[in-house]
Protein backbone atom coordinates (compact mmCIF):
# COMPACT_ATOMS: atom_id res chain seq x y z
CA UNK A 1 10.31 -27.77 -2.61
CA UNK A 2 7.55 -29.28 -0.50
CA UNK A 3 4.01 -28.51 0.93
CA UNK A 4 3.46 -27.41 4.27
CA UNK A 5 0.53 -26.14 6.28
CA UNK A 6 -0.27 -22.92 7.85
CA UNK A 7 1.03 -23.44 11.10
CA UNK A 8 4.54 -24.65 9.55
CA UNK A 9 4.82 -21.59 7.67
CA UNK A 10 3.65 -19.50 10.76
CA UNK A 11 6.86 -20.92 12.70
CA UNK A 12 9.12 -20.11 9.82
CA UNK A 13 8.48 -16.90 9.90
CA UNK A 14 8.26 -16.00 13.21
CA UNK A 15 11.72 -17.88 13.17
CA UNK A 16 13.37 -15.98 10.86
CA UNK A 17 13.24 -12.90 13.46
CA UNK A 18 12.31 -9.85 10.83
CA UNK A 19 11.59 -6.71 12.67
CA UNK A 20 8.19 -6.89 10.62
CA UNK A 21 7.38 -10.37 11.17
CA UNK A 22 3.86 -9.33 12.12
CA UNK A 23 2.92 -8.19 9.00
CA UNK A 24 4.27 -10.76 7.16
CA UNK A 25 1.60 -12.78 9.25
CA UNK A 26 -0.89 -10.82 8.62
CA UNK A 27 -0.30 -10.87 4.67
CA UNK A 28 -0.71 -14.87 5.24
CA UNK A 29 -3.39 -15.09 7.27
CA UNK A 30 -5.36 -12.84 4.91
CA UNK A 31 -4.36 -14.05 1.90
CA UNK A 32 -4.62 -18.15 3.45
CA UNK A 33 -7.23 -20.61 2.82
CA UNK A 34 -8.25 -24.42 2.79
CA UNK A 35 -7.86 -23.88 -1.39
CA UNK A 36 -4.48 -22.76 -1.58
CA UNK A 37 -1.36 -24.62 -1.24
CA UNK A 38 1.94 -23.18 0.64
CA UNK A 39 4.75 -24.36 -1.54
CA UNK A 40 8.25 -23.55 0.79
CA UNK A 41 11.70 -24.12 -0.12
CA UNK A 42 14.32 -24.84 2.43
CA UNK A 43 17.63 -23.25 2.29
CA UNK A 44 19.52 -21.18 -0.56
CA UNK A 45 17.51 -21.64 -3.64
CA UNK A 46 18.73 -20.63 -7.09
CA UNK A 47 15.93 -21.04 -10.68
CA UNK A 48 16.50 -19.86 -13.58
CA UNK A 49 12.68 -17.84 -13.50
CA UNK A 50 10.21 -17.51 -10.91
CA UNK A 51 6.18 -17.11 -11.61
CA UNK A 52 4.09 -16.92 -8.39
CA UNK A 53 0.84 -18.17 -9.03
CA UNK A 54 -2.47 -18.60 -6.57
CA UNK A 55 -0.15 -21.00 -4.38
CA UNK A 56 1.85 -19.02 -2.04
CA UNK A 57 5.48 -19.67 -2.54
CA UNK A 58 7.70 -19.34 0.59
CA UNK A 59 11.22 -19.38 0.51
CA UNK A 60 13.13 -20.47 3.77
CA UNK A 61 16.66 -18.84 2.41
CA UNK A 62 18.52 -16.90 -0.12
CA UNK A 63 16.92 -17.00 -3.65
CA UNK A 64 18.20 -15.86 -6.95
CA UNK A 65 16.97 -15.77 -9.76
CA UNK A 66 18.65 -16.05 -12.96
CA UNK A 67 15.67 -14.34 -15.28
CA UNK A 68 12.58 -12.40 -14.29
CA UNK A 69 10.22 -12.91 -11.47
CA UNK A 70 6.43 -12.55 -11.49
CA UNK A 71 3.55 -12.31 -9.66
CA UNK A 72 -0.08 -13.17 -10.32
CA UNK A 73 0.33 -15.78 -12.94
CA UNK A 74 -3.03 -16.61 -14.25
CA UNK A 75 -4.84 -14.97 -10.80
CA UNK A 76 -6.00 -11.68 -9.71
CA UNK A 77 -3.87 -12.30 -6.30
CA UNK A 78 -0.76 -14.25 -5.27
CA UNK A 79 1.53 -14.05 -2.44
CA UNK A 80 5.39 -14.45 -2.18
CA UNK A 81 7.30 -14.79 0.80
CA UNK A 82 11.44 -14.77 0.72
CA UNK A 83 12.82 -15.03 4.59
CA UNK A 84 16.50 -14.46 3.28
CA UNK A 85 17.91 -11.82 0.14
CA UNK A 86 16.62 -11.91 -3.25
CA UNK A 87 18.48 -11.25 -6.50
CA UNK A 88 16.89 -11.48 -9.75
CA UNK A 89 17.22 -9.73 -13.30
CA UNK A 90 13.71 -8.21 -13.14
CA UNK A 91 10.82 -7.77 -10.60
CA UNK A 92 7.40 -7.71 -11.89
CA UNK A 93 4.92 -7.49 -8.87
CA UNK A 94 1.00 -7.28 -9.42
CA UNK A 95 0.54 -8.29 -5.91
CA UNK A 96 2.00 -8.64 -2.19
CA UNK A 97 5.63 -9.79 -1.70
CA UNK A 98 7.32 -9.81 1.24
CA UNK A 99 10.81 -9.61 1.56
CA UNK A 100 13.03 -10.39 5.54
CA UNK A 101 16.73 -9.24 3.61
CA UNK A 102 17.71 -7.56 0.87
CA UNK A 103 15.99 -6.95 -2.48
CA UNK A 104 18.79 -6.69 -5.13
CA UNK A 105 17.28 -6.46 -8.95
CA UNK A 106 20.04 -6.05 -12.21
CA UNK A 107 17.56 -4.46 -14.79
CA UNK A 108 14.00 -2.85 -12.85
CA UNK A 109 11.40 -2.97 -11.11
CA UNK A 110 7.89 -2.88 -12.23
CA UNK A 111 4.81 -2.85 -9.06
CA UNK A 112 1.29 -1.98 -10.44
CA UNK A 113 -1.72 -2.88 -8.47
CA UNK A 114 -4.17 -0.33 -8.66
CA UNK A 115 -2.25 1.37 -5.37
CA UNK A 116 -3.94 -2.28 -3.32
CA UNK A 117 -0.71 -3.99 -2.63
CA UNK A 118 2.64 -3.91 -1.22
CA UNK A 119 5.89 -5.08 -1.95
CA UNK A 120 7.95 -4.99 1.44
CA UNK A 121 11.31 -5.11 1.83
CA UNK A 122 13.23 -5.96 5.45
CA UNK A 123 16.48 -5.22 3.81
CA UNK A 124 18.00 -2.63 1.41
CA UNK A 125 16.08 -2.29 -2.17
CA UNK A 126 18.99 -1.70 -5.22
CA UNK A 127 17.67 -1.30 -8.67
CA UNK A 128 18.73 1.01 -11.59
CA UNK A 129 15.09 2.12 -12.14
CA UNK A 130 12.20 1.98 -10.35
CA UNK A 131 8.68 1.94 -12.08
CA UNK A 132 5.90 2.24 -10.02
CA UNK A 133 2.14 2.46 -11.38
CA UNK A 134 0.35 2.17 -8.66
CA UNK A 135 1.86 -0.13 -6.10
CA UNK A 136 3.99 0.31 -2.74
CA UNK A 137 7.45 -0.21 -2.52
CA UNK A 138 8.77 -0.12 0.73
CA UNK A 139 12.26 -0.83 2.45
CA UNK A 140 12.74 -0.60 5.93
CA UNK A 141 16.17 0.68 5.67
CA UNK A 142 17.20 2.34 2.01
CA UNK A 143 16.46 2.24 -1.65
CA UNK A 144 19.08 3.31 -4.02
CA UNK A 145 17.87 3.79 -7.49
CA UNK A 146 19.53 5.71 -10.77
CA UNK A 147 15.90 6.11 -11.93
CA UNK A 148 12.26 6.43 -10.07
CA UNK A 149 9.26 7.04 -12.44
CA UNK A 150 6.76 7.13 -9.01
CA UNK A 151 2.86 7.05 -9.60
CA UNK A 152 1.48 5.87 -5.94
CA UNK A 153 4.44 5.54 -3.07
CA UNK A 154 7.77 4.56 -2.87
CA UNK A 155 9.37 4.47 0.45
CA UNK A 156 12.29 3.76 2.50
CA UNK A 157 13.51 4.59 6.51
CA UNK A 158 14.18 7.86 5.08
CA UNK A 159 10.94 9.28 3.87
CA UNK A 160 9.07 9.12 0.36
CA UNK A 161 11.56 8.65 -2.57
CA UNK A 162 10.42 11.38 -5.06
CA UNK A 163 10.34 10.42 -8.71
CA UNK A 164 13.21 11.98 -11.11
CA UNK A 165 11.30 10.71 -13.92
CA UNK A 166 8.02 12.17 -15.62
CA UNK A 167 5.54 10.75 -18.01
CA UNK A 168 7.38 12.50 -20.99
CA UNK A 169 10.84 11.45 -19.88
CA UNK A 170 10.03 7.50 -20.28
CA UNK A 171 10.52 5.80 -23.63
CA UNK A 172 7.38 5.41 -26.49
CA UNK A 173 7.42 2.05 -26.36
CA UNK A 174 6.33 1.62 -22.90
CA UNK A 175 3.32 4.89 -23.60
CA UNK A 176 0.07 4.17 -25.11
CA UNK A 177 -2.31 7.33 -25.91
CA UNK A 178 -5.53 6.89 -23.91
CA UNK A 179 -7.48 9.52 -25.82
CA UNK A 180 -6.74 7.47 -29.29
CA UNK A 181 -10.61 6.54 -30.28
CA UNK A 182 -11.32 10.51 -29.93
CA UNK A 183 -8.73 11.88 -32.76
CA UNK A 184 -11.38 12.80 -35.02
CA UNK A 185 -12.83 15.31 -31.98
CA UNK A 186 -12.27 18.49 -32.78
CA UNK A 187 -11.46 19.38 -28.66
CA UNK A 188 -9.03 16.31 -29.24
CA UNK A 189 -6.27 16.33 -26.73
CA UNK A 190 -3.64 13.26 -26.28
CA UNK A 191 -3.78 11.48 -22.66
CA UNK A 192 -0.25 9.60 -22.77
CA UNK A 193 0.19 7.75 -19.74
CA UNK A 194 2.61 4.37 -19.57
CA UNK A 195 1.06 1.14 -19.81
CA UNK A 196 1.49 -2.16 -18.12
CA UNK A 197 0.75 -4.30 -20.72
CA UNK A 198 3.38 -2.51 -22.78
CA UNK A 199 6.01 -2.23 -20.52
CA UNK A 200 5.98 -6.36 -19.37
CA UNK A 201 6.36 -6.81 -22.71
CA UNK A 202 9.49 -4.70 -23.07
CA UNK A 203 11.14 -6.22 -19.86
CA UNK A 204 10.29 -9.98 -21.28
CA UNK A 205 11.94 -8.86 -24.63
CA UNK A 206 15.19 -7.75 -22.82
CA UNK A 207 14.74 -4.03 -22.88
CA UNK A 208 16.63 -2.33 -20.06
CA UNK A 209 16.29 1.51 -20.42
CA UNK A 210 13.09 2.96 -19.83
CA UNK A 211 13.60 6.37 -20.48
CA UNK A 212 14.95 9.07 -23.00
CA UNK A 213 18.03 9.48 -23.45
């Protein structure tokens, strides 16, 4: 891993010919300043985690990842770039990642963003379950997913993927009740909804089905 400047990591990426090298661009030169470092690694790249924080990590290659990675460590924003395929266990995304190749994930993957940012995907996306909470997922060419629990947009050349999964189909220990503090109304009626805070935890404690059996 070294630093390089904005430029550098302009060239990189128009070299690594992605039919949506433009908006890769864009991503950087919105998300780019004098304050933030670019961090790149050259060539196939295998860690054992990944957490993005406010630098923006660029990977010139293949990267997998032998745990979970995550976005927006410690930041409200963060920006990953992988020119190549990405494997991991889990995806946890918070913010804008930006994928050339493939995106294949083992366990799921979690995007919640309050509906502001995207993960994009050159490549195919493969993942046994999909949660989204408010986030894009896109693929330019096809997602294949057992399960899609869909709150905002999930998308691939196809069309919208449509969720299989409801609220009430995903498990209670990923559900908080949002109505709690009003049990004692008399007009009380539960709000269950799933939670993000819940649900990172159950990932980063090795949980791997999300919904009822």
């Amino acid at each position: 891993m070294k630093e390089i400047n904005f430029k550098e990591a302009i060239d990189l990426i128009k070299a690594s010919g992605s039919t949506f090298t433009d908006q890769i661009i864009k991503e950087l030169q919105a998300y780019y300043s004098d304050s933030k470092k670019i961090k790149a690694y050259q060539g196939e790249t295998e860690l054992p985690e990944l957490s993005v924080d406010k630098d923006i990590i660029l990977f010139n290659g293949n990267l997998k990842v032998k745990g979970i990675v995550a976005d927006c460590k410690k930041c409200d924003q963060s920006l990953l770039i992988v020119l190549g395929n990405l494997e991991a266990v889990s995806l946890i995304t918070l913010s804008t990642i930006c994928i050339t190749g493939d995106l294949t994930i083992e366990n799921v993957i979690l995007g919640d963003s309050l509906c502001n940012f995207t993960l994009m995907v050159g490549g195919n996306i493969n993942a046994p379950t999909i949660l989204d909470y408010g986030h894009s997922i896109i693929s330019k060419k096809e997602i294949k997913a057992e399960h899609v629990y869909s709150f905002h947009c999930i998308q691939d050349s196809n069309g919208e993927i449509e969720s299989n999964l409801e609220t009430d189909d995903l498990i209670d220990e990923i559900l908080i009740n949002e109505n709690e503090d009003q049990e004692d109304d008399e007009d009380y009626e539960p709000e269950i909804n799933p939670e993000l805070g819940e649900t990172v935890e159950f990932i980063r404690s090795g949980g791997r089905v999300f919904h009822k059996k």
